[in-house]
Each structure stands twice: as C-alpha cells, then as structure tokens.
N, C-alpha and C. Protein backbone atom coordinates (compact mmCIF):
# COMPACT_ATOMS: atom_id res chain seq x y z
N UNK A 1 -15.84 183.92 -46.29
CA UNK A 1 -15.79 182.93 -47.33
C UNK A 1 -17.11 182.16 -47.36
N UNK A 2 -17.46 181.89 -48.18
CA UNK A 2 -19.41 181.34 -48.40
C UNK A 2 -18.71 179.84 -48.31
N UNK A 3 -19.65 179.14 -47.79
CA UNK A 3 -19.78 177.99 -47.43
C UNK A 3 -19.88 176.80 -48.71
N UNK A 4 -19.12 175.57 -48.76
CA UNK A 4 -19.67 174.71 -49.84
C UNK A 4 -20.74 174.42 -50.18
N UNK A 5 -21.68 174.25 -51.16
CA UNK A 5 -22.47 174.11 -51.41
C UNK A 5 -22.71 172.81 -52.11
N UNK A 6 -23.78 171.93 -51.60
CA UNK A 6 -24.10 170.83 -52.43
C UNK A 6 -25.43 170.68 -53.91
N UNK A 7 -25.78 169.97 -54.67
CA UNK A 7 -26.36 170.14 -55.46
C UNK A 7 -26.88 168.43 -55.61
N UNK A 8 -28.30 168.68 -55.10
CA UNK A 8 -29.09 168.05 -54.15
C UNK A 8 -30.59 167.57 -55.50
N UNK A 9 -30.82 167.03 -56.24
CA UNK A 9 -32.28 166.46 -57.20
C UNK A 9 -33.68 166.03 -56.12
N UNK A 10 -34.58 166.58 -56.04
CA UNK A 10 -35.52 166.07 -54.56
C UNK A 10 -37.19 166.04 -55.55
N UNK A 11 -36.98 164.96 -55.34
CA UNK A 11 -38.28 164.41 -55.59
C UNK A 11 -39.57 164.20 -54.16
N UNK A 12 -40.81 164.81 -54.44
CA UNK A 12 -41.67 165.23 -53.40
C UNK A 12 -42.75 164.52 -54.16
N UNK A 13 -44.15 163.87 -52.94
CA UNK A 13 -45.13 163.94 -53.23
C UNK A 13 -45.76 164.74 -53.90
N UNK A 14 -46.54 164.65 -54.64
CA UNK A 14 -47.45 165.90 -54.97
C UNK A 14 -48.48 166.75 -54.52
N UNK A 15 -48.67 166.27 -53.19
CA UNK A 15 -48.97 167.05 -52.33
C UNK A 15 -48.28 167.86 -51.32
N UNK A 16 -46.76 167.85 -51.71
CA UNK A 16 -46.09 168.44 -50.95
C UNK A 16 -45.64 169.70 -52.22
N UNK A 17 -45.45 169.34 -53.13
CA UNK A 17 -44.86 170.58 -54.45
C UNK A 17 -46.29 171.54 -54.04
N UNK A 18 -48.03 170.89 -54.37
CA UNK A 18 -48.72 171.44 -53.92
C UNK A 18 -48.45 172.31 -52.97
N UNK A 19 -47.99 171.77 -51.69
CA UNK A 19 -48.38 172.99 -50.21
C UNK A 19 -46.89 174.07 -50.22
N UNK A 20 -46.07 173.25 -51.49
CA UNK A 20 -44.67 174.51 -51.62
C UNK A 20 -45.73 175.62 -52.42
N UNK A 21 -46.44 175.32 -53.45
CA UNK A 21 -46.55 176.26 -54.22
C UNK A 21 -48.02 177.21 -53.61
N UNK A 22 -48.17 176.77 -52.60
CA UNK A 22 -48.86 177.81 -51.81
C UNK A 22 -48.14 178.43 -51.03
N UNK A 23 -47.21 177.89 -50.16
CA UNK A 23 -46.33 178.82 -49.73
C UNK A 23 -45.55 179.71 -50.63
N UNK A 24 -44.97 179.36 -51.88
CA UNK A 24 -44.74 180.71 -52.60
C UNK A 24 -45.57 181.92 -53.27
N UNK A 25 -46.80 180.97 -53.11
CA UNK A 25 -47.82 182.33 -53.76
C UNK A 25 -47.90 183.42 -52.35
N UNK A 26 -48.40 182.92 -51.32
CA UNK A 26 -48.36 183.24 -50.06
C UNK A 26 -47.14 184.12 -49.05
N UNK A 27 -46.10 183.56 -48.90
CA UNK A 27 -44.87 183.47 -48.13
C UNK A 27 -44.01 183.93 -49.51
N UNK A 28 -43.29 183.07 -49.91
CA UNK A 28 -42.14 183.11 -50.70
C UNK A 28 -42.48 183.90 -52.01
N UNK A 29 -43.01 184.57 -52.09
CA UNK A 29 -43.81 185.14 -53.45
C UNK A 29 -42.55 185.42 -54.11
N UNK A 30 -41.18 186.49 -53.47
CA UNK A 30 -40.30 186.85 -54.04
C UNK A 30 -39.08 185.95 -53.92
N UNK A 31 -39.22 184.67 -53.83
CA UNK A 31 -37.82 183.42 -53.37
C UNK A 31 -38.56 182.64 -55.01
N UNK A 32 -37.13 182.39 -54.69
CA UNK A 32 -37.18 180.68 -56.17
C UNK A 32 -37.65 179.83 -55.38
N UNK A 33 -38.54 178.56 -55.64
CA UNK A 33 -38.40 177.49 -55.29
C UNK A 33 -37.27 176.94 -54.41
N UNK A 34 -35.86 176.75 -55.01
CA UNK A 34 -34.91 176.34 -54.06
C UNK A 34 -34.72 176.83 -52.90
N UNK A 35 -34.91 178.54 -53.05
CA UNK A 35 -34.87 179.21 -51.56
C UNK A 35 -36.10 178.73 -50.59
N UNK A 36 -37.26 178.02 -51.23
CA UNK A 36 -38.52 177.97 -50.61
C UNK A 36 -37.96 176.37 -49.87
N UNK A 37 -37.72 175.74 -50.59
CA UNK A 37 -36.97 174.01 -49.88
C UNK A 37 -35.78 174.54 -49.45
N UNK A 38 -35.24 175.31 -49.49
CA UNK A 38 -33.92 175.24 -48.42
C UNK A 38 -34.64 176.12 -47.34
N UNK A 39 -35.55 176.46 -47.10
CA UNK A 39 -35.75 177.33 -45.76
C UNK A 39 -36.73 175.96 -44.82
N UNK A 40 -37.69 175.24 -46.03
CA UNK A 40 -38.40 174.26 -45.26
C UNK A 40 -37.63 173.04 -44.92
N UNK A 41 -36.46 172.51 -45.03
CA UNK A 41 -35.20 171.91 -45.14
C UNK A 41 -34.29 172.37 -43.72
N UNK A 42 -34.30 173.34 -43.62
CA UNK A 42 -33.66 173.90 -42.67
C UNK A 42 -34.89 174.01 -41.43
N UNK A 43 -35.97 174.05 -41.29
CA UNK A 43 -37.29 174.39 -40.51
C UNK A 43 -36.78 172.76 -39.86
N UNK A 44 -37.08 172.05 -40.78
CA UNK A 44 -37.18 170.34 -40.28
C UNK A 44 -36.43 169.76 -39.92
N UNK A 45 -34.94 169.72 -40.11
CA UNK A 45 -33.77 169.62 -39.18
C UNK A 45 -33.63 170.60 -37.86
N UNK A 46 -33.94 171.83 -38.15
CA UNK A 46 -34.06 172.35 -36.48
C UNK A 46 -35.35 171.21 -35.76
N UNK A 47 -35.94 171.40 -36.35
CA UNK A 47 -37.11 170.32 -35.12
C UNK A 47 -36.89 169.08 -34.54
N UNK A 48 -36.12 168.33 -36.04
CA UNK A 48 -35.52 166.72 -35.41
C UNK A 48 -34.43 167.26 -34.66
N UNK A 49 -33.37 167.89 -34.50
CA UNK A 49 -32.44 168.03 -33.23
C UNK A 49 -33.45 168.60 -32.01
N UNK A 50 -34.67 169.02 -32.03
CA UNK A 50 -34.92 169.57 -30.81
C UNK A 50 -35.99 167.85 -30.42
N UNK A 51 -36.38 167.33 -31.30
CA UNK A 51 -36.80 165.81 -30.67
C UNK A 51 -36.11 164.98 -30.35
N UNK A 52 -34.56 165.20 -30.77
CA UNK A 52 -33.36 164.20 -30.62
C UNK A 52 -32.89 164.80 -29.23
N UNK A 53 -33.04 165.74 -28.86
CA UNK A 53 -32.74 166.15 -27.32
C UNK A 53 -33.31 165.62 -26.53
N UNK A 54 -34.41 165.76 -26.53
CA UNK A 54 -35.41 164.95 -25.36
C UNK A 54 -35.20 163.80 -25.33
C-alpha cells in the first residue's frame, strides 16, 4: 500500500532554485523538479538525525 502523501508549496532562495537547476541539468536530468526536492529533502533530514545523535 503506498504511503500518504502530503502536498507541500516551498518557496527557496534564488540561489537555491539556482543550485536545483544545476543539479537537474547535471544529476536529475531525467526527475521533475519535485523528485529533485524530495531527494534533497530527504538528504537533509538524514543529516539532522545524524547531528541530533551526537
């Protein structure tokens, strides 16, 4: 069974849409945008639980 899904509006610096849209030219060439923030979304919560450990 697939998981609930929320539906999330995210407003970014513009230097951050910037360094997304190098990672999709780059990396994500074949992902949407959303797949490109839900993978960097998911990158940055693994890291704060591994600083919240220590």
């Amino acid at each position: 069974m697939e998981k609930k899904k929320v539906r999330l509006t995210l407003t970014v610096p513009e230097e951050m849409a910037e360094a997304a849209e190098k990672l999709k030219n780059e990396i994500f060439y074949n992902k949407s945008y959303a797949e490109i923030y839900r993978e960097l979304i998911k990158i940055g919560l693994k890291e704060m639980e591994k600083k919240m450990e220590k």
